[in-house]
N, C-alpha and C. Protein backbone atom coordinates (compact mmCIF):
# COMPACT_ATOMS: atom_id res chain seq x y z
N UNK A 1 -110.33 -34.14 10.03
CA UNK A 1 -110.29 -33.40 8.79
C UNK A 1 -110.63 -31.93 9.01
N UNK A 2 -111.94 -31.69 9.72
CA UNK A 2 -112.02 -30.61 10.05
C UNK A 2 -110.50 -29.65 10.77
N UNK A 3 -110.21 -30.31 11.73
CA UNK A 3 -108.91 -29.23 12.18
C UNK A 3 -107.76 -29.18 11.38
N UNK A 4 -107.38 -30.72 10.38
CA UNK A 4 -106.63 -29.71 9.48
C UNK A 4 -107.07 -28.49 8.50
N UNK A 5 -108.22 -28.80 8.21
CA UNK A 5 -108.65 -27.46 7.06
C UNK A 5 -108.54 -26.44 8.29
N UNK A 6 -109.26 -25.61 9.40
CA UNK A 6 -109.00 -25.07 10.13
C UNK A 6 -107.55 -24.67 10.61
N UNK A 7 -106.08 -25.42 10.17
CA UNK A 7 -104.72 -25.06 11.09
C UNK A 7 -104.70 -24.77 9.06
N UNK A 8 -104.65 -25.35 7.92
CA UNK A 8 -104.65 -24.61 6.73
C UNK A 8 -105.64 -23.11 6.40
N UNK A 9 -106.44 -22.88 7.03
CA UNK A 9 -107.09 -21.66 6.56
C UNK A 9 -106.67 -20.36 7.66
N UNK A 10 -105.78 -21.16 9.05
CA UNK A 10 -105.66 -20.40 9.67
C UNK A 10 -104.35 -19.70 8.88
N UNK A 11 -103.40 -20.59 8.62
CA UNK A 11 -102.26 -20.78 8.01
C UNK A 11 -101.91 -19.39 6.90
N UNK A 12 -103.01 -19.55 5.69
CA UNK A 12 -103.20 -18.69 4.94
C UNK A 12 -103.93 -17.59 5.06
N UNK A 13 -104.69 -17.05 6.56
CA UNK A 13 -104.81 -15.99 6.40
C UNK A 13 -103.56 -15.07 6.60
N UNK A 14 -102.41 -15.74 8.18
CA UNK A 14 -101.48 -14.87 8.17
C UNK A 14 -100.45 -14.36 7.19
N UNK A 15 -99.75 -13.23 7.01
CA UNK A 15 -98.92 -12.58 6.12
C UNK A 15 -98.06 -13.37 6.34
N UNK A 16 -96.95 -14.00 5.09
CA UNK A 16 -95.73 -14.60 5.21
C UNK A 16 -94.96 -13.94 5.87
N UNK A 17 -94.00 -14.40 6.48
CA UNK A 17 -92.58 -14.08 7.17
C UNK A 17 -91.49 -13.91 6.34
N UNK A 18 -90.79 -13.16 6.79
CA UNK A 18 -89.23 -13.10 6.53
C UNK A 18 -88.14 -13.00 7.44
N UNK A 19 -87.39 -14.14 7.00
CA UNK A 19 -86.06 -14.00 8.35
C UNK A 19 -85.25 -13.30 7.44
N UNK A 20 -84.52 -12.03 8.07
CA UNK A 20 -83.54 -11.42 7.63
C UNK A 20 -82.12 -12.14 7.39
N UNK A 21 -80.78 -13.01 6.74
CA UNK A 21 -80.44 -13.41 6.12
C UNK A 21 -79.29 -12.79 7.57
N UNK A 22 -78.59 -14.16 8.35
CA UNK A 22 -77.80 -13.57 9.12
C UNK A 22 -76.36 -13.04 8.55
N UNK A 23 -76.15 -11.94 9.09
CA UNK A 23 -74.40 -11.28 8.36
C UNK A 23 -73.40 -11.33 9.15
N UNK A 24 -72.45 -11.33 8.15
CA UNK A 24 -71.03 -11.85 9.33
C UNK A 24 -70.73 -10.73 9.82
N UNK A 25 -70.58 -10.82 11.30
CA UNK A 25 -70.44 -9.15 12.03
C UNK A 25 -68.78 -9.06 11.61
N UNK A 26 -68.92 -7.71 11.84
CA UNK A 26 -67.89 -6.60 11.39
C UNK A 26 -66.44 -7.28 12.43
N UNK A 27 -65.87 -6.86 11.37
CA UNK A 27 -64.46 -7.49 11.89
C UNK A 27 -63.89 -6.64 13.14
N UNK A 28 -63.11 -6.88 13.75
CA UNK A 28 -62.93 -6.89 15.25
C UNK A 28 -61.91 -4.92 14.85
N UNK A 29 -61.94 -4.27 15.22
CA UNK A 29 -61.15 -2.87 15.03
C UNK A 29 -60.70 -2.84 16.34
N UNK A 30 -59.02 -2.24 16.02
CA UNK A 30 -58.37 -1.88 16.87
C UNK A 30 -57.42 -0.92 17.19
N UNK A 31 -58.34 0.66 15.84
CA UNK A 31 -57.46 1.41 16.22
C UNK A 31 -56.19 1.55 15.58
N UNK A 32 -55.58 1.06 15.03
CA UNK A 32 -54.17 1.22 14.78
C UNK A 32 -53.86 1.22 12.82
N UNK A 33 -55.00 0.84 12.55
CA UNK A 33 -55.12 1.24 10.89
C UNK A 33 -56.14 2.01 10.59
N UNK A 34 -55.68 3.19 9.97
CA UNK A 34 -56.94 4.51 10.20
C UNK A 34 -58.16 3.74 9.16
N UNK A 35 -57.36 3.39 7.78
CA UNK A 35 -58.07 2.90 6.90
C UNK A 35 -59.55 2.23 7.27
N UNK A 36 -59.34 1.60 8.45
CA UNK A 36 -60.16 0.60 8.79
C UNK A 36 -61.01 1.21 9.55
N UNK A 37 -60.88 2.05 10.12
CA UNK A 37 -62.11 2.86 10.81
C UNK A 37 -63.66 2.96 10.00
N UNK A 38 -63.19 3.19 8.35
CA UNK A 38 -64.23 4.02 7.47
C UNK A 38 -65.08 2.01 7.14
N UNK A 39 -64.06 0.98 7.00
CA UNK A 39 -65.00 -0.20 6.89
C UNK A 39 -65.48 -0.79 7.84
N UNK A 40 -64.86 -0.52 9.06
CA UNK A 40 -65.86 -0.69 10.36
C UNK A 40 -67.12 -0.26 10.55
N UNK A 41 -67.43 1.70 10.43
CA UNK A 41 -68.57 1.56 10.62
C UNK A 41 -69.39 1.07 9.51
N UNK A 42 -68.95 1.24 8.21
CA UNK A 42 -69.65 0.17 7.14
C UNK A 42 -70.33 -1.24 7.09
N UNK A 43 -69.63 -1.60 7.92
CA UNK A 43 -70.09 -2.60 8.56
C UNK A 43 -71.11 -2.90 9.24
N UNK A 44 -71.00 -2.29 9.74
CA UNK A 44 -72.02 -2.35 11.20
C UNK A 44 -73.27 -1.20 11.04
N UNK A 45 -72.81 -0.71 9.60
CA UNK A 45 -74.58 0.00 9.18
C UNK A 45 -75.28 -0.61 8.24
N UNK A 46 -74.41 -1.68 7.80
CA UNK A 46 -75.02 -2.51 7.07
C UNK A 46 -75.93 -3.77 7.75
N UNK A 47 -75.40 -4.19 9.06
CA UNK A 47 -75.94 -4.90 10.11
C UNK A 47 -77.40 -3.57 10.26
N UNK A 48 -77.13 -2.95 10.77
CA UNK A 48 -78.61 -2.44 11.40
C UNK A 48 -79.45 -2.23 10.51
N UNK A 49 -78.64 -1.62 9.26
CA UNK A 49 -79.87 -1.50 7.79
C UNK A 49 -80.90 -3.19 7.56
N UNK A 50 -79.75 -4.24 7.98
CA UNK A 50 -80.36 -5.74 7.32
C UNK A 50 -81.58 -5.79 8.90
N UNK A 51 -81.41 -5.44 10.03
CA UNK A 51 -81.98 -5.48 11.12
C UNK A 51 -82.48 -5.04 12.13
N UNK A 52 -83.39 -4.19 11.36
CA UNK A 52 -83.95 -2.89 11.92
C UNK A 52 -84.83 -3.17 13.27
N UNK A 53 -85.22 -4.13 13.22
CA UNK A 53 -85.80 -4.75 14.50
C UNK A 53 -84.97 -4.09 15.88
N UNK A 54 -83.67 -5.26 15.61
CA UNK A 54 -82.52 -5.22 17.10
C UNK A 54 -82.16 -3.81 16.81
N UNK A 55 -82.29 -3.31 15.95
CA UNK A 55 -80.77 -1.89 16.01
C UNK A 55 -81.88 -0.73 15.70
N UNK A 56 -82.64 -0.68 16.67
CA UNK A 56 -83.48 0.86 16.14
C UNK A 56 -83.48 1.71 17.29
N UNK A 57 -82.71 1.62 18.37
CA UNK A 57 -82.04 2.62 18.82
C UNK A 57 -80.83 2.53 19.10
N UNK A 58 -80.73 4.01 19.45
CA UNK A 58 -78.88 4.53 18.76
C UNK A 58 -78.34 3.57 19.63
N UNK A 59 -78.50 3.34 21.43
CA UNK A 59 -77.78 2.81 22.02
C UNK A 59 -77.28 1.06 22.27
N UNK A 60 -78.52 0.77 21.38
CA UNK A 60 -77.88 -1.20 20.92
C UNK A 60 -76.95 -0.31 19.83
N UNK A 61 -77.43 0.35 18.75
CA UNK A 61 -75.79 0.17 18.14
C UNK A 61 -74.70 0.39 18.73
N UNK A 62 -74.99 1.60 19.44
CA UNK A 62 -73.34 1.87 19.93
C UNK A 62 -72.74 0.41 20.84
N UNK A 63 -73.43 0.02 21.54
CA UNK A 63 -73.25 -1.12 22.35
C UNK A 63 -72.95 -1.77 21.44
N UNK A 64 -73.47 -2.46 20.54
CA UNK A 64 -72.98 -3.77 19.79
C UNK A 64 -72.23 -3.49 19.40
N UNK A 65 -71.68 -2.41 18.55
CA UNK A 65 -70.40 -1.53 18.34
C UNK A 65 -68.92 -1.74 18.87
N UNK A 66 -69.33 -1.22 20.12
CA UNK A 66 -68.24 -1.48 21.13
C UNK A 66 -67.53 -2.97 21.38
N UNK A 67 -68.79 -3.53 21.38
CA UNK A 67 -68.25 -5.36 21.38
C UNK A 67 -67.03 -5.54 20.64
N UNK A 68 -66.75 -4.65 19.46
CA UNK A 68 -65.99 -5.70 18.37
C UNK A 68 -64.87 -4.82 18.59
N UNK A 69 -64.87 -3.24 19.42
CA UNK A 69 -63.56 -2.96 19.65
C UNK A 69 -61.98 -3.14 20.44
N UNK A 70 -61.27 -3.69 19.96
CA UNK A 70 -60.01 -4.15 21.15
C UNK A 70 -58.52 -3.14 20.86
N UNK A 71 -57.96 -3.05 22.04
CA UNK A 71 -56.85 -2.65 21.59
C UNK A 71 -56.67 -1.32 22.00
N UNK A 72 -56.39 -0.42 21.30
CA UNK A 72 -56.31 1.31 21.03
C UNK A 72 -57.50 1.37 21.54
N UNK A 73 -58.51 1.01 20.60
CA UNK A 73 -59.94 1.20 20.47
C UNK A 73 -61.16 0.88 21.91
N UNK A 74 -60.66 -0.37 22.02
CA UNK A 74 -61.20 -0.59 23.49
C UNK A 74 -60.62 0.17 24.51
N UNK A 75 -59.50 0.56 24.57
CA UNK A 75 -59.07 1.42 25.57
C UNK A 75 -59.61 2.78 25.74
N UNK A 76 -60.31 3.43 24.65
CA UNK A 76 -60.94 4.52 24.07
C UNK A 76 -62.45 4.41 25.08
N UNK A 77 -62.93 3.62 24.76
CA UNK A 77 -64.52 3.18 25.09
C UNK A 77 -64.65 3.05 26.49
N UNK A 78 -63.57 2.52 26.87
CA UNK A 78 -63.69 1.97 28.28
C UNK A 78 -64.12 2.55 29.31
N UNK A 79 -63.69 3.90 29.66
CA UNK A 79 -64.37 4.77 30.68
C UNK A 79 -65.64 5.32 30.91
N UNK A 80 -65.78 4.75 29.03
CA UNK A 80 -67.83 5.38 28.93
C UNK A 80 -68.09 4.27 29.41
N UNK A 81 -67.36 2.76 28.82
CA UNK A 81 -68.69 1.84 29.55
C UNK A 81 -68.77 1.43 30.87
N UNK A 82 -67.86 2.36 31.45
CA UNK A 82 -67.79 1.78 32.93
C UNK A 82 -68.64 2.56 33.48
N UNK A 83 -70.05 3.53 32.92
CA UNK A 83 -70.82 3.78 33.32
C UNK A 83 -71.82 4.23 32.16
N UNK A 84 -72.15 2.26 32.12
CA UNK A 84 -73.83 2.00 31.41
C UNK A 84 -74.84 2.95 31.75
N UNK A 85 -74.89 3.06 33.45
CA UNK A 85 -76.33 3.96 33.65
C UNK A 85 -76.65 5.43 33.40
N UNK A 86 -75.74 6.03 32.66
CA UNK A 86 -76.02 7.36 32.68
C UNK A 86 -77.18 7.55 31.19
N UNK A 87 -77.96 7.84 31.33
CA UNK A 87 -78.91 7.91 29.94
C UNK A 87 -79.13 9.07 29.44
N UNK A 88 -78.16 10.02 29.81
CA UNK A 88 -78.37 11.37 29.00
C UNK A 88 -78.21 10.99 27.50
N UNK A 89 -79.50 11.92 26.87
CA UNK A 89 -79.37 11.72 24.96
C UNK A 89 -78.02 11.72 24.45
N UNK A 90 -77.38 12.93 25.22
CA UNK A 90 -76.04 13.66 24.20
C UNK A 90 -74.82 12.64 24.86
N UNK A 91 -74.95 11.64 25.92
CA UNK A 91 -73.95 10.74 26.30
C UNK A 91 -73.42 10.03 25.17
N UNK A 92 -72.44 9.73 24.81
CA UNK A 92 -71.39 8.84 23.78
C UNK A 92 -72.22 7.58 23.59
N UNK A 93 -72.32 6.79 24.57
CA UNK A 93 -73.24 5.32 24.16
C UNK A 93 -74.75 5.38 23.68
N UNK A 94 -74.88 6.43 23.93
CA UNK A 94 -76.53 6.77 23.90
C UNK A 94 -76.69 7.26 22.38
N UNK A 95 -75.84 7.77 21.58
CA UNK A 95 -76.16 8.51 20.52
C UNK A 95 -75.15 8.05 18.94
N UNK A 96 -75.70 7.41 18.33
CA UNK A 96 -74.88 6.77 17.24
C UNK A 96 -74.24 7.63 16.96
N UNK A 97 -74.62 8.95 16.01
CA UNK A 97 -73.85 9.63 15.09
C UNK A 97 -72.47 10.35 16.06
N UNK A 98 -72.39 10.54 17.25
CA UNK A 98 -71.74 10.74 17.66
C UNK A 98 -70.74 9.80 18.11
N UNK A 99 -70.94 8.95 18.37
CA UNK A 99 -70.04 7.77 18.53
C UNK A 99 -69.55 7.61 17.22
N UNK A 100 -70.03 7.53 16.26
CA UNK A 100 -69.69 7.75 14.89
C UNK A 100 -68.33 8.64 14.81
N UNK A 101 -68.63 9.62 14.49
CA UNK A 101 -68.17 11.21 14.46
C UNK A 101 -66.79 10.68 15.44
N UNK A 102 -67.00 10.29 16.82
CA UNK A 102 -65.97 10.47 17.70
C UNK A 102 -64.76 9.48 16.89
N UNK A 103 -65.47 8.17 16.52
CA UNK A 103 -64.36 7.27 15.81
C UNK A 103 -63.53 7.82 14.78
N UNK A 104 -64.28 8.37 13.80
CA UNK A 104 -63.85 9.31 12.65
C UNK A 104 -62.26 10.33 13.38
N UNK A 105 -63.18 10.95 14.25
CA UNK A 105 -62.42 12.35 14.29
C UNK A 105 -60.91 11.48 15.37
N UNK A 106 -61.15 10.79 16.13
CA UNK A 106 -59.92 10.14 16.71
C UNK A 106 -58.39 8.99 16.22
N UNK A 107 -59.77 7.99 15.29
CA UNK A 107 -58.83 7.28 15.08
C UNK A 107 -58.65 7.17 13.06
N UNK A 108 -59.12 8.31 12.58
CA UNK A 108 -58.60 8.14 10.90
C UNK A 108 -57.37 9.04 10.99
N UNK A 109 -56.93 8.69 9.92
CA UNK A 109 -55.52 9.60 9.53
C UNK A 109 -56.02 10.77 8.75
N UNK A 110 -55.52 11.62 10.10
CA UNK A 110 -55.65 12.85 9.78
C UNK A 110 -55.56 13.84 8.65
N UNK A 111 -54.24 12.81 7.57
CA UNK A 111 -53.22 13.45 6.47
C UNK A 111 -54.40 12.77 5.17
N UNK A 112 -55.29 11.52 5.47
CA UNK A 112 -55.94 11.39 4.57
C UNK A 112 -56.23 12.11 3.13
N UNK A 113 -57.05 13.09 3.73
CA UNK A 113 -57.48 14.32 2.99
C UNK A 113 -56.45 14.88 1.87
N UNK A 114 -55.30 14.92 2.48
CA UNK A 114 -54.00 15.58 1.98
C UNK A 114 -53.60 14.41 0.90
N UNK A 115 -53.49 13.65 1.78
CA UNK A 115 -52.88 12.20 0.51
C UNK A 115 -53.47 12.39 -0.60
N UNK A 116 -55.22 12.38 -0.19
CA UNK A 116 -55.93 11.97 -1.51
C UNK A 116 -55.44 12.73 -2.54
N UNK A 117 -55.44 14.13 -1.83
CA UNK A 117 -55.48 15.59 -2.98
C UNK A 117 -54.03 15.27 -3.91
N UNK A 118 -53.03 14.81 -2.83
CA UNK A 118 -51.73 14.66 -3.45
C UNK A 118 -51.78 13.19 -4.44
N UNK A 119 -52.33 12.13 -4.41
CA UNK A 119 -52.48 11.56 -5.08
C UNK A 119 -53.23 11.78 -6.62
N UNK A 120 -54.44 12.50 -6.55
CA UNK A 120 -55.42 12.70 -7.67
C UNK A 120 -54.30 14.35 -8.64
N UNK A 121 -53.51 15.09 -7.53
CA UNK A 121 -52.67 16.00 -7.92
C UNK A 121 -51.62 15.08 -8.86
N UNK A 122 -51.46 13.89 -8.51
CA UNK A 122 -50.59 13.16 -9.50
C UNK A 122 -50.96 12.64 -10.66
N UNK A 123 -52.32 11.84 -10.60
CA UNK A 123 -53.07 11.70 -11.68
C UNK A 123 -53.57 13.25 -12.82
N UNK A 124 -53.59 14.05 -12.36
CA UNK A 124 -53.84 15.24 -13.72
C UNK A 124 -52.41 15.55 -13.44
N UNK A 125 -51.60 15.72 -13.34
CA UNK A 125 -50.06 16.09 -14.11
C UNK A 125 -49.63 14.68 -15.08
N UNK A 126 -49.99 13.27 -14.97
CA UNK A 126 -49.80 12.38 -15.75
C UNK A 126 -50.58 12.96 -17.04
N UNK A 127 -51.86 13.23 -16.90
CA UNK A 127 -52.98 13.98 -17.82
C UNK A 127 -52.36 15.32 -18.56
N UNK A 128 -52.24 16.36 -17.69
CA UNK A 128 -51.77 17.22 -18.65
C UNK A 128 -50.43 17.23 -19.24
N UNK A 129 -49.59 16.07 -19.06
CA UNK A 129 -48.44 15.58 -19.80
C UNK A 129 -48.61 14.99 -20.88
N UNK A 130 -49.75 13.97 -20.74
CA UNK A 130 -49.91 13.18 -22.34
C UNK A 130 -50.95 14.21 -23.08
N UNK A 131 -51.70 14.87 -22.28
CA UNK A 131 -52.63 16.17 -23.23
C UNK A 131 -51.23 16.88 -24.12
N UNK A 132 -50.48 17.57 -23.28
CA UNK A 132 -49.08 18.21 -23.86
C UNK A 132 -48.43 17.61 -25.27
N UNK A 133 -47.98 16.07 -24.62
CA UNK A 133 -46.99 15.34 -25.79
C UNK A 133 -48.40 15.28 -27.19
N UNK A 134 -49.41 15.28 -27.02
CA UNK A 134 -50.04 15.00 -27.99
C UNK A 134 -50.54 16.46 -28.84
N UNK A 135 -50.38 17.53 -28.23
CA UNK A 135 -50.37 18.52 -29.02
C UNK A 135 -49.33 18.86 -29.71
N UNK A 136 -47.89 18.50 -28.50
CA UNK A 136 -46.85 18.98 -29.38
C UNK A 136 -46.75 18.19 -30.71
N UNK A 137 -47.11 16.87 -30.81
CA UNK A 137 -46.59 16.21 -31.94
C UNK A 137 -47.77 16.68 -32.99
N UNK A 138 -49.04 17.50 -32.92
CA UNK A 138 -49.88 17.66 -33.43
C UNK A 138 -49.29 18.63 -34.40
């Protein structure tokens, strides 16, 4: 009796636990749909946000990162990872936001920007057309 009250009082002094809630890793990128670049790293900052433990330096992310790239994309990576040992800060594997940045600036569509403007440029000429028809009939 005594050692269960003792494994219960030990029990309740420690702070409860929490297991972080496992997430389905980020779908496999390969480069060839720009679109998908911007939900990739979404992905995978949502992984390190849920698991700050494994992912609190830059270079497990970039590494785990790399795992899910094939294709275009793996072909991209490949020459950095064929040399793990270099540990300079400003190295590509070593530094998230730049590995970041590099995905961005290589594999999104460039014309993005342009689309959008030309798209939302279509939405206010629909606008100042029905603004128009409704004054004229005013």
């Amino acid at each position: 009796m005594a050692n269960v009250q003792a494994d219960l009082s030990s029990e309740a002094s420690r702070p409860p636990t929490f297991n972080n809630p496992s997430m389905k890793a980020p779908d496999c990128f390969d480069g060839t749909q720009s679109f998908k670049v911007r939900i990739f790293i979404q992905s995978c900052h949502l992984i390190f946000h849920n698991d700050k433990e494994n992912f609190f330096e830059d270079r497990k992310k970039v590494l785990y990162s790399t795992s899910f790239l094939i294709g275009r994309a793996e072909k991209w990576i490949e020459p950095y990872l064929s040399n793990l040992t270099n540990k300079e800060p400003n190295y590509l594997l070593n530094d998230w936001a730049l590995f970041e940045s590099q995905l961005f600036k290589i594999f999104r569509n460039p014309n993005a920007v342009r689309k959008a403007e030309a798209e939302l440029d279509g939405v206010r000429c629909v606008y100042e057309t029905v603004d128009n028809i409704t004054i004229y009939q005013q």
